[in-house]
Protein backbone atom coordinates (compact mmCIF):
# COMPACT_ATOMS: atom_id res chain seq x y z
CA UNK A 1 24.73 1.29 12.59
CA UNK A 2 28.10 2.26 13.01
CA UNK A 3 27.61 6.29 12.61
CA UNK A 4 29.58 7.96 14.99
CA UNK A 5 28.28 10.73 17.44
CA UNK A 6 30.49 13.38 16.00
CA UNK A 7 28.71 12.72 12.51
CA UNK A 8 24.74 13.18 13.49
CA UNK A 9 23.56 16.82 14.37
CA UNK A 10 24.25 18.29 17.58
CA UNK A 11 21.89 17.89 20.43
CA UNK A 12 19.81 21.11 21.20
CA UNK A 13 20.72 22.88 24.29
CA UNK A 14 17.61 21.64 26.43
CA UNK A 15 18.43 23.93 29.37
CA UNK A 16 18.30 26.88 27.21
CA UNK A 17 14.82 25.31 25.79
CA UNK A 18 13.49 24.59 29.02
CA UNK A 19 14.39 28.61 29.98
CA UNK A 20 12.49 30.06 26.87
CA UNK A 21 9.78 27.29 28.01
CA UNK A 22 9.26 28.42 31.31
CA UNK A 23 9.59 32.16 30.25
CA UNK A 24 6.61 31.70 28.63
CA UNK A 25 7.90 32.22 24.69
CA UNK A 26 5.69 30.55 22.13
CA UNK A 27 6.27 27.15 20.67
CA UNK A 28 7.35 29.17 16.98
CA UNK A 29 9.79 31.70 18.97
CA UNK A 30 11.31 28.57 20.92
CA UNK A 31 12.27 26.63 17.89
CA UNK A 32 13.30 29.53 15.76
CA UNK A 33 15.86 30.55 19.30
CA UNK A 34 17.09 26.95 18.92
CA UNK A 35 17.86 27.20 15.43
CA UNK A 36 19.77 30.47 16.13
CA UNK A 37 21.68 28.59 18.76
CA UNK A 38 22.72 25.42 16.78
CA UNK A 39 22.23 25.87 13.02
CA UNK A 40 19.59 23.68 10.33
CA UNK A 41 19.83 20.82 11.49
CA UNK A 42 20.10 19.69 15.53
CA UNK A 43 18.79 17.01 17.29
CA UNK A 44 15.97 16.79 20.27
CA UNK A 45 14.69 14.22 22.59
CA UNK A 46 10.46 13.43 22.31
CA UNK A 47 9.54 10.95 24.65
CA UNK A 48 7.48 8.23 24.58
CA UNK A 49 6.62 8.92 20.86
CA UNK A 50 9.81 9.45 18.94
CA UNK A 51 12.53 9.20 21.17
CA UNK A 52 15.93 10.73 19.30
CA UNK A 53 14.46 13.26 16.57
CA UNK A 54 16.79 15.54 14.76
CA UNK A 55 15.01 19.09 13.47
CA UNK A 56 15.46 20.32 9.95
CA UNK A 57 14.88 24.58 9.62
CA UNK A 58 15.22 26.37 6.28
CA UNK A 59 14.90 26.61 2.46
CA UNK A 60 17.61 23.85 1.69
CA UNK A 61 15.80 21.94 4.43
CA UNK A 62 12.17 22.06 2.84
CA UNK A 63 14.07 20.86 -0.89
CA UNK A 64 15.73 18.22 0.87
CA UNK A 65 12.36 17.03 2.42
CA UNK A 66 9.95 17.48 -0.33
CA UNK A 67 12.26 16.99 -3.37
CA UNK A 68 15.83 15.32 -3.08
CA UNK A 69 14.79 13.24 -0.60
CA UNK A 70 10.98 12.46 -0.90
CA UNK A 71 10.95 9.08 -1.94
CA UNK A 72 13.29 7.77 0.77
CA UNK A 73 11.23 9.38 3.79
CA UNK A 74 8.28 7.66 5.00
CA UNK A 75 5.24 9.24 6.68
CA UNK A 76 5.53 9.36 10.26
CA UNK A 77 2.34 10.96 11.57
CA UNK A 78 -0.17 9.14 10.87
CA UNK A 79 0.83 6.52 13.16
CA UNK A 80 0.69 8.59 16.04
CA UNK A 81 -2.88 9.79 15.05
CA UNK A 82 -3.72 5.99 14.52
CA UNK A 83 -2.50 5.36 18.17
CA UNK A 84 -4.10 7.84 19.62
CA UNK A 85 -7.95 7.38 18.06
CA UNK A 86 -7.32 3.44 18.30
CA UNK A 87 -5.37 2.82 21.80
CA UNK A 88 -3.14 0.81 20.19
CA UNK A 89 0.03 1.10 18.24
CA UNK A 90 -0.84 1.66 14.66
CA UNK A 91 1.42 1.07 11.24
CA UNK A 92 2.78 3.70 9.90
CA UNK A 93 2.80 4.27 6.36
CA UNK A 94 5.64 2.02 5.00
CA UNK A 95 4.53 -0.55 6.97
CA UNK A 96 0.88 -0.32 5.84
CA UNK A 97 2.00 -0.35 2.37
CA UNK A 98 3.13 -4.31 2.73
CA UNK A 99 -0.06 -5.23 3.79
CA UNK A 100 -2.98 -6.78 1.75
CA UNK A 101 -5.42 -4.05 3.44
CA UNK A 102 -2.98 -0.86 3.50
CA UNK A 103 -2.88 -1.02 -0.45
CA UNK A 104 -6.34 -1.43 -0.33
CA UNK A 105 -6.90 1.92 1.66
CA UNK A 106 -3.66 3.51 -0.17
CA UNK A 107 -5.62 2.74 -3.89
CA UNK A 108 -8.88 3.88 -2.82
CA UNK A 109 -7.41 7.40 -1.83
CA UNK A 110 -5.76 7.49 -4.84
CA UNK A 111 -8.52 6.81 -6.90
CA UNK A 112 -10.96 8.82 -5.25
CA UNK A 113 -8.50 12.14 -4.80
CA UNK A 114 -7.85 11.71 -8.38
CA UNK A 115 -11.58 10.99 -9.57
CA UNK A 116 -12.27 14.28 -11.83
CA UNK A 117 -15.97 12.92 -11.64
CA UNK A 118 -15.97 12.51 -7.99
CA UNK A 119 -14.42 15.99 -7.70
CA UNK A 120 -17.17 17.71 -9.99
CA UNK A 121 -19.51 15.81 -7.33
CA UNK A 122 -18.11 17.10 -4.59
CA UNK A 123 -18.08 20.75 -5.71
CA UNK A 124 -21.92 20.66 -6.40
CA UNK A 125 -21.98 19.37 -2.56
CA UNK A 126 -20.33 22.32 -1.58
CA UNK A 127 -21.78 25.24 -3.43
CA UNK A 128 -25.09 23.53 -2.98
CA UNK A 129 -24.30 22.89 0.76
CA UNK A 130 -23.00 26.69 1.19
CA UNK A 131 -26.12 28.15 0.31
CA UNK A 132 -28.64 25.74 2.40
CA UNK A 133 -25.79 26.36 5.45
CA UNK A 134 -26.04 30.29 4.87
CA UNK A 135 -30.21 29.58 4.68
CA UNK A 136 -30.09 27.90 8.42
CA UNK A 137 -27.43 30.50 9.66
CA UNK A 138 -29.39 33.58 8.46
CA UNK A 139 -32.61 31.88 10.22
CA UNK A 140 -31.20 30.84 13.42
CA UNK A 141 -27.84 32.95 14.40
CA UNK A 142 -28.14 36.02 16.79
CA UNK A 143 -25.82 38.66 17.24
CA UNK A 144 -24.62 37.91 19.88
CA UNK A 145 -23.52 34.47 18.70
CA UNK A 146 -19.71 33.57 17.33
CA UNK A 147 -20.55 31.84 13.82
CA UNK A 148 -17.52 29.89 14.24
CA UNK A 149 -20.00 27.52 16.82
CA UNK A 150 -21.81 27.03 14.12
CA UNK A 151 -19.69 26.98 11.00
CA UNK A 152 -16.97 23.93 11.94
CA UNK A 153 -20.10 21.38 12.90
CA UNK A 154 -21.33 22.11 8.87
CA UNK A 155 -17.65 21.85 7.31
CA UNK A 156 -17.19 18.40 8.82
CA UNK A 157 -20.74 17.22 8.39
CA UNK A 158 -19.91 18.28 4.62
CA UNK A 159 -16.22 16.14 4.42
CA UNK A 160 -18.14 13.07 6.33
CA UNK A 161 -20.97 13.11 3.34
CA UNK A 162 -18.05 13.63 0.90
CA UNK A 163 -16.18 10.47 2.23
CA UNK A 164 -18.86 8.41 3.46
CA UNK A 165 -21.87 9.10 1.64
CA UNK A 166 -24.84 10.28 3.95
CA UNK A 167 -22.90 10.26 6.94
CA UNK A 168 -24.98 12.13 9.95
CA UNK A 169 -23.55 9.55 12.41
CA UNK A 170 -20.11 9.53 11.03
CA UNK A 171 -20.14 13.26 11.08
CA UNK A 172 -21.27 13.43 14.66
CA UNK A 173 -18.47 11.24 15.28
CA UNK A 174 -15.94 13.13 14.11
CA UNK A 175 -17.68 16.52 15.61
CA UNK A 176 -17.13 15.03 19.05
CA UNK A 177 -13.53 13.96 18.41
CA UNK A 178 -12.74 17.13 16.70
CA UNK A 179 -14.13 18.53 19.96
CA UNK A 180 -12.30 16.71 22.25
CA UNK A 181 -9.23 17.11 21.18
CA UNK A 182 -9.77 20.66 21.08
CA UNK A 183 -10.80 20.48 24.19
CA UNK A 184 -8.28 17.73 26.13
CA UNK A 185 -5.65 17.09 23.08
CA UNK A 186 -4.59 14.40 20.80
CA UNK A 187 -4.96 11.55 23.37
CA UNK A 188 -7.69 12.16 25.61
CA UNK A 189 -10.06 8.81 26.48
CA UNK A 190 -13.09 10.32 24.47
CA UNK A 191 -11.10 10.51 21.73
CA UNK A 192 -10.48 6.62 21.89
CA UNK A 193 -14.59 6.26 22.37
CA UNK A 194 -15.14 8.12 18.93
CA UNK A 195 -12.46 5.95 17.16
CA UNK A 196 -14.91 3.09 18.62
CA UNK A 197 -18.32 4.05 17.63
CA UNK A 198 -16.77 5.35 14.12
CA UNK A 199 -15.48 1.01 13.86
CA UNK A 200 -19.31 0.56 14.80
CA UNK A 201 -20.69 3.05 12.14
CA UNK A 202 -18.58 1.99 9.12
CA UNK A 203 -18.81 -2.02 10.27
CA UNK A 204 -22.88 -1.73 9.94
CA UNK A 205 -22.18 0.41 6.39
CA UNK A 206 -20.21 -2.03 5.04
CA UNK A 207 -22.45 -4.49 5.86
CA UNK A 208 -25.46 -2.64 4.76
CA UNK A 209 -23.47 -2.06 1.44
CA UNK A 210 -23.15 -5.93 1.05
CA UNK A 211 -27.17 -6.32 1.50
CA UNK A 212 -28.22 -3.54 -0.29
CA UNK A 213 -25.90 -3.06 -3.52
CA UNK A 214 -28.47 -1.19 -5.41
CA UNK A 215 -28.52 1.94 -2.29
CA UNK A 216 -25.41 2.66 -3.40
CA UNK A 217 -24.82 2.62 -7.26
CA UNK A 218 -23.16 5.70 -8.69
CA UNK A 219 -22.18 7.02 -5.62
CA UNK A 220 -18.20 8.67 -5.33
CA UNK A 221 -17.12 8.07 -1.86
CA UNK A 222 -14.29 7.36 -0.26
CA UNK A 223 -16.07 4.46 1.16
CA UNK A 224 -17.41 3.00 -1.82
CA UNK A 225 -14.13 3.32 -3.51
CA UNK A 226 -12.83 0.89 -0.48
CA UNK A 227 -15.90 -1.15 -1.18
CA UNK A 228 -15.19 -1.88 -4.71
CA UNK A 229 -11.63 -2.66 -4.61
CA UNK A 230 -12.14 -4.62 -1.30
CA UNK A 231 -14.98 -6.77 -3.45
CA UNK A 232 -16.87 -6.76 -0.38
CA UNK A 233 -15.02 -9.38 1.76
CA UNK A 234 -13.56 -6.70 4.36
CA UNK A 235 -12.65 -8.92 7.51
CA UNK A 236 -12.61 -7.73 11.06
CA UNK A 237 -9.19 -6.57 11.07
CA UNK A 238 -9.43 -4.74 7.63
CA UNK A 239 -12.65 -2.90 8.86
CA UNK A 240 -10.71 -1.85 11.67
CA UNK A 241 -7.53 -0.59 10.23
CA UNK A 242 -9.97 1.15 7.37
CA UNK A 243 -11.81 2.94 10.27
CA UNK A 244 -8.50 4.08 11.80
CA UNK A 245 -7.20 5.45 8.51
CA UNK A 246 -10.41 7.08 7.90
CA UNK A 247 -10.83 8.97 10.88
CA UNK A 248 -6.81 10.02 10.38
CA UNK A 249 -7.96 11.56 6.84
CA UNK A 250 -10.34 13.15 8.27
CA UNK A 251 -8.58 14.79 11.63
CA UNK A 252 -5.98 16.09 9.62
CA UNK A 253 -8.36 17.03 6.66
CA UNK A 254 -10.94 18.52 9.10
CA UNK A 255 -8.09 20.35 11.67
CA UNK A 256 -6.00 21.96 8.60
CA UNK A 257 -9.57 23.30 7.46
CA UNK A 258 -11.57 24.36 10.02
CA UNK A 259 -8.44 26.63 11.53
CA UNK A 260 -8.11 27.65 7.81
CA UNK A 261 -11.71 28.69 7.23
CA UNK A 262 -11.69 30.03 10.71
CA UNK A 263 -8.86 32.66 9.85
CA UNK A 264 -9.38 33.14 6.61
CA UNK A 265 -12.62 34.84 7.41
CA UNK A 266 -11.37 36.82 10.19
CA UNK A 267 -8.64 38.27 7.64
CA UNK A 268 -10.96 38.82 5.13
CA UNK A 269 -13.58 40.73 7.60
CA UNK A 270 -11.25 42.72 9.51
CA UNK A 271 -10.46 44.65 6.49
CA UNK A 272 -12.92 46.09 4.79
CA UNK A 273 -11.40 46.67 1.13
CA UNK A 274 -10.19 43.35 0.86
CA UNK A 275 -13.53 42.21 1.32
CA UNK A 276 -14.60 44.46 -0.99
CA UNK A 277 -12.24 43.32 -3.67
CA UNK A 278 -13.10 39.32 -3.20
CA UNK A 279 -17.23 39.80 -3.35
CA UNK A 280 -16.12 41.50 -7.04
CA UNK A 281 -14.16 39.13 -7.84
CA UNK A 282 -16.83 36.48 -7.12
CA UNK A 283 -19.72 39.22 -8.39
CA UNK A 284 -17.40 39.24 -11.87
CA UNK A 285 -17.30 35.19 -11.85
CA UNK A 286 -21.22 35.30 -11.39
CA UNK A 287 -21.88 37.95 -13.99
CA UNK A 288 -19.74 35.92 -16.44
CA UNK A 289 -21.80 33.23 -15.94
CA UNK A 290 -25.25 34.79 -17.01
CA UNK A 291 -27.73 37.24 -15.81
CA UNK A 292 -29.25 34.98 -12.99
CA UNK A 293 -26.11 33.16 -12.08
CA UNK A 294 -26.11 32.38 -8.02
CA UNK A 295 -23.50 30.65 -6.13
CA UNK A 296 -25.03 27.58 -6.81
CA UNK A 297 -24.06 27.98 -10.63
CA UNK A 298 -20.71 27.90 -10.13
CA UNK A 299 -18.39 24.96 -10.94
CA UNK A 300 -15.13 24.00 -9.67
CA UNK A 301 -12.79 25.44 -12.41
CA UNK A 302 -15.22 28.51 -11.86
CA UNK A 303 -13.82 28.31 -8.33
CA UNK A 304 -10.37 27.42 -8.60
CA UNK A 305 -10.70 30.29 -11.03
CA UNK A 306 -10.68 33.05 -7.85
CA UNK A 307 -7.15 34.42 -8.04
CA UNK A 308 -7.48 36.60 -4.99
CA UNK A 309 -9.73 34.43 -2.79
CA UNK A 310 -7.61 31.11 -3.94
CA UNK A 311 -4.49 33.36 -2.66
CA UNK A 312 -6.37 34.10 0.36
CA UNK A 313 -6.45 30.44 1.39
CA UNK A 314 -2.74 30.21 0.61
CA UNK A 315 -1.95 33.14 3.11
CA UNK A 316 -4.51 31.33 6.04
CA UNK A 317 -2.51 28.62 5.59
CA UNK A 318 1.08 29.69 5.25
CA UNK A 319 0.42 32.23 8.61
CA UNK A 320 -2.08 29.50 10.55
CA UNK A 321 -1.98 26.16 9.32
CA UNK A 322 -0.56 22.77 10.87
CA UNK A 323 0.50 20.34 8.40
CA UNK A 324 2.74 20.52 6.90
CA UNK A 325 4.01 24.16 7.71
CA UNK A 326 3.83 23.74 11.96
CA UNK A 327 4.76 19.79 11.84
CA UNK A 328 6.51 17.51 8.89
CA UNK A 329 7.08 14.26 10.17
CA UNK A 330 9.18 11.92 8.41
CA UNK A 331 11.09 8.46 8.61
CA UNK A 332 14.46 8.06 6.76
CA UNK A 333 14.28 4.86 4.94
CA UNK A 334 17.90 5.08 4.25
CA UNK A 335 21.31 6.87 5.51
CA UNK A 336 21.33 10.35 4.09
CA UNK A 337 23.27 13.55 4.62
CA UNK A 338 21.99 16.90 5.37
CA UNK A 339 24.36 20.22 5.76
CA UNK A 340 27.50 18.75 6.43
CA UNK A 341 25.27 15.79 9.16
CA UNK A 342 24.29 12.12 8.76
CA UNK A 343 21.29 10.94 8.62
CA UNK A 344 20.58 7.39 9.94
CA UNK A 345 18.68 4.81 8.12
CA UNK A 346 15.09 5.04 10.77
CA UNK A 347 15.58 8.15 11.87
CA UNK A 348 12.62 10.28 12.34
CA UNK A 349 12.73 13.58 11.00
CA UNK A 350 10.93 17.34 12.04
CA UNK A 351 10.99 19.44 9.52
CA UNK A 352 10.10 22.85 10.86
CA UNK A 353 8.51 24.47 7.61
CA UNK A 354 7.02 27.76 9.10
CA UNK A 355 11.05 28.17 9.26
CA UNK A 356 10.48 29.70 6.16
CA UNK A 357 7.51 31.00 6.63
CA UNK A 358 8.29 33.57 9.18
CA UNK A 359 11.75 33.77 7.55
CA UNK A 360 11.82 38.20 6.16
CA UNK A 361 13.90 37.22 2.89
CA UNK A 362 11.38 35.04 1.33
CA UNK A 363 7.96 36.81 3.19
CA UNK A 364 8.62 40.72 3.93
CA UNK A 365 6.25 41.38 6.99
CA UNK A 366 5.99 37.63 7.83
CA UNK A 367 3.40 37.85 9.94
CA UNK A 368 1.21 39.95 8.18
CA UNK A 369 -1.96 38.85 5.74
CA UNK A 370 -0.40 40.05 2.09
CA UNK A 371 -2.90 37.26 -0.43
CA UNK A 372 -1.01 39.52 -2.81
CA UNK A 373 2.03 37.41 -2.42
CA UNK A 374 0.89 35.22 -4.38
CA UNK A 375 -1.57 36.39 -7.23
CA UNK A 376 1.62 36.46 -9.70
CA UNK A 377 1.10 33.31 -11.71
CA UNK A 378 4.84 32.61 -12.28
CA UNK A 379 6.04 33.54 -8.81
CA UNK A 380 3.94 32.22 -7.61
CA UNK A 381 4.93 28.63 -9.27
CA UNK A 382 8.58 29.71 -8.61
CA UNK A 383 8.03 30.01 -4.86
CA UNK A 384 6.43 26.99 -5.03
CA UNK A 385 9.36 24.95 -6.85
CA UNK A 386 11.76 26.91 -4.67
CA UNK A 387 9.72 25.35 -1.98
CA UNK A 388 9.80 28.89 -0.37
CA UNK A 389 5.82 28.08 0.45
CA UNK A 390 4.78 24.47 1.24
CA UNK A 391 1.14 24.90 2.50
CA UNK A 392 0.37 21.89 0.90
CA UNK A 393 3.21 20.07 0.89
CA UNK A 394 5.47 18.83 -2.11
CA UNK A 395 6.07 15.76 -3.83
CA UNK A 396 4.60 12.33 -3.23
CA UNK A 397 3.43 13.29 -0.22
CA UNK A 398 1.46 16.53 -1.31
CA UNK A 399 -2.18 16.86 -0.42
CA UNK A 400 -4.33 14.94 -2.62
CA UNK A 401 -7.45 16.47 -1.17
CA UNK A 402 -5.93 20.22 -2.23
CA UNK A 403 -8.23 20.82 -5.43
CA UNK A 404 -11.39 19.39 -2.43
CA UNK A 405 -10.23 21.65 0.15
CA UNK A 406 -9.87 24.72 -2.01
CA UNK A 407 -13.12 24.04 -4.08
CA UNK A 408 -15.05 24.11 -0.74
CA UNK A 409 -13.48 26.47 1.15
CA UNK A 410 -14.31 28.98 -1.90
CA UNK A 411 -17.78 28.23 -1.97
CA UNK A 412 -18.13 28.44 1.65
CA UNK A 413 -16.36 32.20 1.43
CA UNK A 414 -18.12 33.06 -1.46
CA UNK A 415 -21.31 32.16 -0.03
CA UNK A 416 -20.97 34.14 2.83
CA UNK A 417 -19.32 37.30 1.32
CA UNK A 418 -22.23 37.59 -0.79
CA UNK A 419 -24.64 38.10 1.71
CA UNK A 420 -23.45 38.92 4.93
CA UNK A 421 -21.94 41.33 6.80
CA UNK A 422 -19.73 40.80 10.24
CA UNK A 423 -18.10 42.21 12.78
CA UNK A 424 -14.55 40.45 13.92
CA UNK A 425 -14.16 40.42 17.77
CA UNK A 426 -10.76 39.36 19.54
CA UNK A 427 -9.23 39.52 22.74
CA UNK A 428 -6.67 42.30 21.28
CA UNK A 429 -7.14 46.20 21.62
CA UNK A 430 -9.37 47.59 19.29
CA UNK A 431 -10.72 43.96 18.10
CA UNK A 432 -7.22 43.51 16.12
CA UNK A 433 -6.11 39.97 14.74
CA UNK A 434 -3.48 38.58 17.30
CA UNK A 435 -0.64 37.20 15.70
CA UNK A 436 -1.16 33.05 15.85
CA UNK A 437 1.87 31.53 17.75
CA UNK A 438 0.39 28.48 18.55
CA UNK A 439 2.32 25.05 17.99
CA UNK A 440 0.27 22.25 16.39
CA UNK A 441 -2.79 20.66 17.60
CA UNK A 442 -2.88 23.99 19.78
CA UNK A 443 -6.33 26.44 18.77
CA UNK A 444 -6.29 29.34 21.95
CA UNK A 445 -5.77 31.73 19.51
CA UNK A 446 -7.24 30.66 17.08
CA UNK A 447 -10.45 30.24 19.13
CA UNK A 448 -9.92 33.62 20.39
CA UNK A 449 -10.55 34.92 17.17
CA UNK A 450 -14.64 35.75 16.40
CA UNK A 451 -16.95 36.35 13.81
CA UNK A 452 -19.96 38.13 15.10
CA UNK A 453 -23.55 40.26 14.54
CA UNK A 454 -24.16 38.70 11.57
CA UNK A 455 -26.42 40.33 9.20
CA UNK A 456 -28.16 41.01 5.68
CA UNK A 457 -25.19 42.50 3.46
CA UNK A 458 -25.28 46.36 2.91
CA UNK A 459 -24.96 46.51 -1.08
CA UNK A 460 -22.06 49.05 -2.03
CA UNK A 461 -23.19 52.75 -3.61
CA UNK A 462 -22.73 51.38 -6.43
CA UNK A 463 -22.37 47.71 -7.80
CA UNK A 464 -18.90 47.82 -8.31
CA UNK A 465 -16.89 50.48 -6.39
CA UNK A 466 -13.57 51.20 -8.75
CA UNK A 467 -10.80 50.75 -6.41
CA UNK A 468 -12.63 47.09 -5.67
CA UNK A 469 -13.22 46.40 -9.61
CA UNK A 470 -9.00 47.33 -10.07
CA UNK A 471 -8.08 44.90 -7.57
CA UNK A 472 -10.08 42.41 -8.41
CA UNK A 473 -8.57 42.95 -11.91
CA UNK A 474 -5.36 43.27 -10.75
CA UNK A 475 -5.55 39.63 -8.73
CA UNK A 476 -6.95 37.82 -11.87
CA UNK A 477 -4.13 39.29 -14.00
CA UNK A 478 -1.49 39.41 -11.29
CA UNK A 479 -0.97 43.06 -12.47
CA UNK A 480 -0.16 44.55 -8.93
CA UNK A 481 1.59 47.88 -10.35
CA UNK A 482 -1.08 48.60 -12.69
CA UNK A 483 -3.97 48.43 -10.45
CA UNK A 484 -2.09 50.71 -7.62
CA UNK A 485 -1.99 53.49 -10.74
CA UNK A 486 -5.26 53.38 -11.80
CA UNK A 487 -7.34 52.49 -8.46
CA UNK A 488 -8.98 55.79 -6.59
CA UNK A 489 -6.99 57.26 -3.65
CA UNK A 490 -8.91 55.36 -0.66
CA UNK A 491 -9.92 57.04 2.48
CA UNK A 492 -7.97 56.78 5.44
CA UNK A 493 -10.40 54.77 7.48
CA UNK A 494 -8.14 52.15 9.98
CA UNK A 495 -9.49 48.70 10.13
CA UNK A 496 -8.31 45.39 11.93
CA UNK A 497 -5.65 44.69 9.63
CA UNK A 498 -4.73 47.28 7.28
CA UNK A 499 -0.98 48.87 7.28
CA UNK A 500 0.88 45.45 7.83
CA UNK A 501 0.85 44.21 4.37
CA UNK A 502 3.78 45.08 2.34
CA UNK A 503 1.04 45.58 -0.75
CA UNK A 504 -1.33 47.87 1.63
CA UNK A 505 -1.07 50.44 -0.73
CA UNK A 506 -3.41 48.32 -2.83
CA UNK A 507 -6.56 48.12 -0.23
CA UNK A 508 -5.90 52.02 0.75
CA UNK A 509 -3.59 52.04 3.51
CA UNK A 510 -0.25 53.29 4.70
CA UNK A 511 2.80 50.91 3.54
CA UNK A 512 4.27 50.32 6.62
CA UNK A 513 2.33 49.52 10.18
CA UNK A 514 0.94 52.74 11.90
């Protein structure tokens, strides 16, 4: 295309990455020593999926990504999922886009991510869901058993009814695949089986919806959605590219979730005031409701309405997430410039979001669990149009299953704050939360990381201790200063995570590590 090599980015130092490599640094350390070495912007080799990639680090980085540039950069990820669930090469987005079937699939997402209705739906799934799920688990777990085992097989049995209607063998599907790539990665054979029997599954649905119209009326799926705007005359090869593009919503839906959930509750268990201050938060939500309000009665601006735990979730992802923060893969649909560099028309692009992330300016005590980073309304928005914090992403491209994934993942914490206790076990001294390294599509931490001896809640002395009350008055007004001044002197009882958060103060610990 004419650009010369002098223009592009430089080329990483690869002996210096193979060094850190083989010294055993994690992937995060690794990329944030190459940025040190060669600036914003450099350029590395990924074979056989990629080839030439060039890295983007930093604030100006995430803007140019998810704002100045958003329109002009294509999707690149999906793709590779695609590939590796199919055995075959799979289009990515643009490409999809000019075909009769990818708007097909492109519309129905639209219209079912932006269904209000089929939101409202889904949100009586989950809170109804929650409270059968906590049902089994209080009948059948042990104390002995991690309720992790047990938690991820409900979460995406849950997603596969919200998307497919009553979908036990869909579910199971994705279960196995979820499993096996936990277990043997992206592009292990069994994952290619479960992209197989999933074409097998939604081929006999589609069919069934065909014979049986009347099975289906009023029902907000996904699938349905597809139905309708495909007027039920799917042919082989749109069936199969709608299977492939299903079970790519729902590994990146269901992987961004269940390592969310899975730290989230860890965070929120290994310290014992902020636990206290989310079950009165939800206690104050419940009590606003009416006198016998459950968890059941509440609706999805009733959850959305959870400053602290909603800030919660932002923190799990921001510190533990993989898309987009860990990997933001992008095509450049024409020449651009970044810091100085060109950018070729088709060149894939990494943006390295968690750049940010860990970066001390924008996060004091980046690798701590601070939800309080976020319960200020307006800077909150500002560090979101700063694009300081991208959990979800920005711009055309953001999440469209956000509002879903929050909504449930509320209930499901709500749910279990209410009535059990736990006990967090690690692999660290004293049972404390390691510090997640792991690059993406990689859980060994995060599966190190256990929920255990699960039990009947112990009510508090009284309803609503004070110190809990403040905060949770303090995260629905975003009043930080004002709760630290009127909440209780705490005792000085050390728990899994307390004295890392630069707001520690606030749950009745030291302000700086001990």
């Amino acid at each position: 295309d004419g650009t010369k090599e002098e223009e592009l980015p430089p080329w990483a130092d690869m002996f210096k990455v193979l060094q850190d490599a083989l010294s055993g640094r994690p992937f995060d350390v690794v990329l944030l020593n190459m940025r040190a070495r060669h600036g914003d912007a450099f350029r590395i080799y990924i074979p056989n999926l990629f080839g030439e990639t060039i890295v983007l680090m930093g604030r100006e980085a995430n803007q140019f990504v998810f704002t100045e540039q958003d329109k002009y950069l294509d999707q690149a990820l999906g793709g590779v999922v695609g590939t590796a669930v199919s055995g075959k090469k799979t289009m990515g987005t643009k490409e999809r886009k000019t075909t009769e079937a990818g708007k097909i699939f492109d519309k129905a997402s639209a219209n079912f991510f932006a269904n209000k209705g089929a939101l409202k739906r889904a949100t009586e799934i989950f809170v109804t869901s929650a409270g059968v799920f906590c049902d089994r688990m209080d009948r059948e777990v042990t104390a002995d058993m991690n309720v992790f085992e047990t938690l991820w097989r409900y979460v995406v049995q849950t997603n596969a009814d919200m998307l497919y209607g009553e979908g036990q063998n869909a579910g199971s599907i994705v279960c196995n695949t979820i499993d096996s790539i936990n277990k043997k990665g992206l592009f292990a054979p069994e994952v290619r089986q479960a992209g197989e029997e999933l074409r097998l599954v939604l081929d006999n649905r589609y069919k069934d919806r065909i014979v049986n119209p009347s099975n289906y009326e009023g029902e907000d799926t996904l699938f349905e959605e597809f139905f309708r705007l495909s007027e039920g005359r799917a042919d082989e090869e749109m069936l199969a590219g709608f299977q492939q593009f299903m079970l790519t919503l729902q590994l990146a839906a269901n992987g961004n979730q269940l390592v969310t959930i899975r730290w989230l509750m860890s965070h929120v268990y290994a310290d014992p005031d902020l636990l206290r201050a989310i079950r009165a938060e939800v206690q104050a939500k419940l009590d606003a409701k009416g006198k016998d309000a459950t968890i059941q009665s509440l609706e999805l601006d009733d959850l959305l309405d959870l400053t602290l735990t909603n800030a919660c979730i932002t923190e799990a992802v921001r510190l533990h997430s993989d898309i987009p923060s860990k990997l933001t893969l992008r095509q450049a649909e024409i020449e651009m410039a970044f810091g100085g560099f060109k950018i070729p028309k088709g060149a894939t692009i990494f943006l390295y979001a968690d750049a940010v992330h860990k970066d001390e300016t924008y996060f004091p005590n980046n690798a701590s669990f601070c939800p309080h980073r976020y319960t200020d309304k307006e800077t909150f928005n500002k560090m979101q149009m700063d694009r300081e914090i991208t959990t979800f992403g920005h711009g055309r491209k953001r999440c469209t299953g956000e509002l879903h994934a929050r909504s449930q993942i509320s209930a499901l914490l709500a749910a279990f704050v209410m009535r059990f206790d736990m006990d967090l076990r690690t692999n660290e001294p004293d049972n404390r939360i390691p510090e997640d390294h792991d690059g993406p599509f990689v859980f060994d931490t995060a599966n190190s990381v256990c929920l255990v001896n699960m039990r009947q809640r112990i009510e508090d002395v009284v309803a609503v201790s004070p110190t809990a009350q403040a905060m949770a008055t303090a995260a629905y007004l975003g009043r930080l200063e004002e709760a630290s001044a009127s909440a209780p002197a705490a005792d000085e009882t050390s728990s899994a995570s307390k004295g890392t958060c630069p707001f520690s103060s606030l749950f009745g610990g030291a302000t700086k590590s001990e």
